[in-house]
Protein backbone atom coordinates (compact mmCIF):
# COMPACT_ATOMS: atom_id res chain seq x y z
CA UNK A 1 182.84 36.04 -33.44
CA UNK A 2 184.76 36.06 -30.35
CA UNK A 3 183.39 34.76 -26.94
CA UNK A 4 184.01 32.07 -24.12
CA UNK A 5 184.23 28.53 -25.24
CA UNK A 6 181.32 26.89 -23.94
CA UNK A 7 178.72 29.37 -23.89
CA UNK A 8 176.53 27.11 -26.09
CA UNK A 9 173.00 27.68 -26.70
CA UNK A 10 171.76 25.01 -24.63
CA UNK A 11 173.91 26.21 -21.45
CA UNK A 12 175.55 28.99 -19.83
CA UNK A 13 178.86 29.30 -18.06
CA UNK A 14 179.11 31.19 -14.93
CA UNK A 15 182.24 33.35 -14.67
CA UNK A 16 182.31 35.08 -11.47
CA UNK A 17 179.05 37.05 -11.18
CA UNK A 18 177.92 36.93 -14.47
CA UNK A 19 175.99 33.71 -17.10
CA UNK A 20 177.50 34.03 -20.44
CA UNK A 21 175.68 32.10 -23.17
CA UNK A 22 174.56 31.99 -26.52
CA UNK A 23 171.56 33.87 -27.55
CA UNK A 24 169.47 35.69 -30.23
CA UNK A 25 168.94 39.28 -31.18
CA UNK A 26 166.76 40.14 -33.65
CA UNK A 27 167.38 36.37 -35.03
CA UNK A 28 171.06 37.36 -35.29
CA UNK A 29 172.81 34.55 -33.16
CA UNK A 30 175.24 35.95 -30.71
CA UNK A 31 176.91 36.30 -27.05
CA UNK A 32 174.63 37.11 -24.38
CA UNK A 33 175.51 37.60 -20.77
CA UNK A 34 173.29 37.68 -18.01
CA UNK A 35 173.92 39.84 -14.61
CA UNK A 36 171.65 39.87 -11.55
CA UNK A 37 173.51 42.18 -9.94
CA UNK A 38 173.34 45.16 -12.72
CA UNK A 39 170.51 47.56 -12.69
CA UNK A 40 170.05 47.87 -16.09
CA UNK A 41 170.67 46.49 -19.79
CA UNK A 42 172.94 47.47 -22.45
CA UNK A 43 173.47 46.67 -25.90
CA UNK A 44 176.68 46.90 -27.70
CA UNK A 45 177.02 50.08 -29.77
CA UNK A 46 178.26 48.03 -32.79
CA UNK A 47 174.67 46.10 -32.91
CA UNK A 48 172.77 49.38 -32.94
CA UNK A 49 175.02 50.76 -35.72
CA UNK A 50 174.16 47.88 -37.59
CA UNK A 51 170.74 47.45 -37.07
CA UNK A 52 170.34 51.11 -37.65
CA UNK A 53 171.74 50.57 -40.91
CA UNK A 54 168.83 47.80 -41.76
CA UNK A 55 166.60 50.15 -40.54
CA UNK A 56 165.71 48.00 -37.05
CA UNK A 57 163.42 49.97 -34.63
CA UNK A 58 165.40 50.08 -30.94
CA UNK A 59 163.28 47.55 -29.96
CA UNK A 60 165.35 44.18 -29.66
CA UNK A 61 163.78 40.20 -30.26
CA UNK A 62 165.78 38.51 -27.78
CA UNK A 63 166.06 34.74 -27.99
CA UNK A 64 167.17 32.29 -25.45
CA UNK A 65 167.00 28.18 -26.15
CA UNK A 66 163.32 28.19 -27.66
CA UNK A 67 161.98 31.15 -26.48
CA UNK A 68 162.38 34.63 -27.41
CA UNK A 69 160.34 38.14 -25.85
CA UNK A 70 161.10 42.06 -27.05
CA UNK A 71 162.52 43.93 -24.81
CA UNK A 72 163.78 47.91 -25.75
CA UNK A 73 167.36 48.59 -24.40
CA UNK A 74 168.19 52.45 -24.48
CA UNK A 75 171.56 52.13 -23.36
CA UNK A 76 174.45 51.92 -25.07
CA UNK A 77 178.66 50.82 -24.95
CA UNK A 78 181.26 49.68 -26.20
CA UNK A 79 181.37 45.53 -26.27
CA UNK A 80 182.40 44.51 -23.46
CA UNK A 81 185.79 42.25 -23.01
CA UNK A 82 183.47 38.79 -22.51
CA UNK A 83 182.46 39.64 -26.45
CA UNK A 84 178.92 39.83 -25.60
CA UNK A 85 176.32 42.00 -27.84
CA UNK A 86 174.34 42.19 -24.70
CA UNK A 87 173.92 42.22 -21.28
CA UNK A 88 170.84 41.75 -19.65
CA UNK A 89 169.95 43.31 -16.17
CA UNK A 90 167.31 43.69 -13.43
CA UNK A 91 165.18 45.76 -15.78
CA UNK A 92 164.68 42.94 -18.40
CA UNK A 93 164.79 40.18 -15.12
CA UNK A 94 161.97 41.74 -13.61
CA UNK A 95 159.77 42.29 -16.36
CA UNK A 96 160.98 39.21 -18.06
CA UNK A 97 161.00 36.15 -15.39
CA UNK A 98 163.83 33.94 -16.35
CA UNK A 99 164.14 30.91 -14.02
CA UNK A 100 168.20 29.99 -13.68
CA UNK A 101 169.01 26.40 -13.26
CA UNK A 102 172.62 26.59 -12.07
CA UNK A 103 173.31 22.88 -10.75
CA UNK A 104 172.68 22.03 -14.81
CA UNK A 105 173.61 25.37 -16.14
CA UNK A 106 170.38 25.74 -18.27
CA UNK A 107 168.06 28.68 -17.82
CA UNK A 108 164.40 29.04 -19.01
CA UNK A 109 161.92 32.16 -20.07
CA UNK A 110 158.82 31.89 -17.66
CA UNK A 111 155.24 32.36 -19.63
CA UNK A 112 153.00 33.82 -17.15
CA UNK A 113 151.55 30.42 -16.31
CA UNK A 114 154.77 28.79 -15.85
CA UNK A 115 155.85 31.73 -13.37
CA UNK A 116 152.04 30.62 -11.24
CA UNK A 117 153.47 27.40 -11.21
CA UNK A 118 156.89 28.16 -9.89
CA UNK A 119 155.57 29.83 -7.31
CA UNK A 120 153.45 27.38 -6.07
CA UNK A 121 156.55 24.76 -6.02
CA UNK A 122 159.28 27.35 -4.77
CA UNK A 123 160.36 28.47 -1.41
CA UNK A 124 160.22 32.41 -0.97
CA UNK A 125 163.19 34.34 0.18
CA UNK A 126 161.55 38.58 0.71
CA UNK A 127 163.42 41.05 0.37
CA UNK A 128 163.70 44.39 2.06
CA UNK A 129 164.75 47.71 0.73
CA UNK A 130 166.29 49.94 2.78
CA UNK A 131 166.20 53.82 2.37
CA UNK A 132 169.56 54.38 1.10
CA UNK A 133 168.76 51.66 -1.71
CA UNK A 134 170.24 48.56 -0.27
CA UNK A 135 168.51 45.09 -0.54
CA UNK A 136 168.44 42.80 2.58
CA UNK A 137 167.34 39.66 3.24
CA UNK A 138 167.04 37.42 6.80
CA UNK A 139 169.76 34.61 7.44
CA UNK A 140 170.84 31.93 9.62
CA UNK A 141 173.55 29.65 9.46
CA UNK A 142 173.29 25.66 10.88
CA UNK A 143 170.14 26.66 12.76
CA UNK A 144 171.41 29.93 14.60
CA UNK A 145 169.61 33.16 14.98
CA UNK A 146 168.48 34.60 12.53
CA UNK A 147 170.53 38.67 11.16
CA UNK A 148 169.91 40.71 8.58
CA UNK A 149 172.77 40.53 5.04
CA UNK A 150 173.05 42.82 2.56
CA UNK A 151 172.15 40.59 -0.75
CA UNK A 152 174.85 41.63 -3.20
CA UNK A 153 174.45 39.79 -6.64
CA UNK A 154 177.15 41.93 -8.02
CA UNK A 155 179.10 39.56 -5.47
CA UNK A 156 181.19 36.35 -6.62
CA UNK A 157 180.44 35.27 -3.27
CA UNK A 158 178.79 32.94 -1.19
CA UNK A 159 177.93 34.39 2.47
CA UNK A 160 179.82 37.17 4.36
CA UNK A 161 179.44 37.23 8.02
CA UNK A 162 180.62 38.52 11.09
CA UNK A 163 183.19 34.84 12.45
CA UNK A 164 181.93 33.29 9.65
CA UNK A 165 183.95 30.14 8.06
CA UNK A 166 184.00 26.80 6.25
CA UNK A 167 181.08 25.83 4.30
CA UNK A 168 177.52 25.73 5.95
CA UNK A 169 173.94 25.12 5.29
CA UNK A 170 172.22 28.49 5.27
CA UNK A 171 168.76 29.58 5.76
CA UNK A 172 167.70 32.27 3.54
CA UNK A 173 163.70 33.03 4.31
CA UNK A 174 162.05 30.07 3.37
CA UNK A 175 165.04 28.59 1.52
CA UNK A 176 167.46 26.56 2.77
CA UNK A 177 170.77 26.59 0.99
CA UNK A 178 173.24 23.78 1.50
CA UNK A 179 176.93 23.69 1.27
CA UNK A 180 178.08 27.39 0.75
CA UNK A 181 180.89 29.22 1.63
CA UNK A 182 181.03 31.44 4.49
CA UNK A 183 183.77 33.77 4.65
CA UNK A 184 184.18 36.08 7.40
CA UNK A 185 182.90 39.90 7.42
CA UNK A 186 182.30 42.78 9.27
CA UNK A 187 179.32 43.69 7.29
CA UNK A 188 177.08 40.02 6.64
CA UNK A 189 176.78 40.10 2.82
CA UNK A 190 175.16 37.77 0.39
CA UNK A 191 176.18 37.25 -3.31
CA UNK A 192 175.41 35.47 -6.29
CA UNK A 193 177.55 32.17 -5.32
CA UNK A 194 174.99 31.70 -2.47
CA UNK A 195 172.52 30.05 -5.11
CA UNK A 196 174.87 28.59 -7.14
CA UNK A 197 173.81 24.53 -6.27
CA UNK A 198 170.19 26.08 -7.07
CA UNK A 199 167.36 26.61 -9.36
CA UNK A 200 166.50 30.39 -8.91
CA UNK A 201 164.31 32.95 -10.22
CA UNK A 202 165.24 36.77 -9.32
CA UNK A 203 162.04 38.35 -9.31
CA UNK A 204 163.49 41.69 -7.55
CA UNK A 205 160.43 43.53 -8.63
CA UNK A 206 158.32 42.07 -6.17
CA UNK A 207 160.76 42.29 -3.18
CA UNK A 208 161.30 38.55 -3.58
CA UNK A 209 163.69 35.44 -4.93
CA UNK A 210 162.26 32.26 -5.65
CA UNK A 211 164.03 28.92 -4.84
CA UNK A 212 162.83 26.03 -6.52
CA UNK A 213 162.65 22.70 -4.75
């Protein structure tokens, strides 16, 4: 099977916006990538040949390390370059609370216990939803005043910002974010590199990311 070297089952690798590791589907070990910033899941159209073949309802076991959950996945393409048989979105991230460790590249399914827990240890950053479908979140950078960025996880990036430079410690709602890059911007942006010396869990579903401590 083709893939990235170092996408082992116990950790990921982060290649620009995107976790590639191994995984399990339907027991079947495999390439799995994981995107924040994509709506929506896909599977590769050469699994669900196969598994149509076995006769395999469209409903997929997903493992990751120890743990595993079902998740259906109705659409469908070609495999993508990376070699993964899937790629999981916000639809399976919200439903599914996976907590990302990306200081020790390791990542986690949440029971609904566990997910109580993180909450109750985790600083809260909300977000807001505009009406043309953007998410925003409040920022400040070394203490300043506080602005409104457009949070971006499709982004490679760390923070966008109107003068912005260097590397900074950045408040982000409750969370405070050390050492990221600030690049400047006419439009104050925030991408997935923003949480990337952080253990995070993207629960977009409820307006919100959680920042463990």
């Amino acid at each position: 099977m083709g893939g990235v070297v170092g996408a082992t089952s116990g950790k990921f690798i982060l290649i620009a916006a995107t976790l590639l590791l191994q995984g399990r589907i339907d027991n079947r070990r495999t390439q799995i990538e994981i995107v924040p910033g994509a709506r929506s899941s896909t599977i590769s159209s050469a699994f669900v040949d196969e598994s149509a073949r076995k006769g395999m309802p469209g409903s997929y076991k997903i493992g990751l390390r120890a743990s595993y959950f079902y998740a259906s996945i109705p659409a469908v393409e070609p495999m993508p370059a990376s070699g993964s048989q899937l790629r999981i979105g916000r639809d399976i991230l919200d439903t599914h609370p996976i907590e990302i460790d990306f200081v020790h590249r390791q990542l986690r399914i949440l029971l609904p216990v566990e997910m109580r827990r993180a909450e109750l240890r985790s600083a809260t950053i909300p977000i807001t939803r505009e009406a043309d479908g953007t998410l925003e979140v409040l920022v400040s950078v070394d203490g300043g005043p506080a602005f409104h960025a457009a949070l971006d996880l499709s982004r490679p990036t760390g923070l966008a910002t109107i003068g912005g430079s260097g590397v900074h410690s950045v408040r982000v709602g409750e969370a405070v974010l050390k050492e990221i890059d600030v690049d400047a911007s006419a439009t104050p942006a925030i991408g997935l590199l923003a949480f990337a010396r952080s253990r995070v869990i993207f629960d977009l579903q409820h307006d919100r990311i959680l920042v463990g401590a």
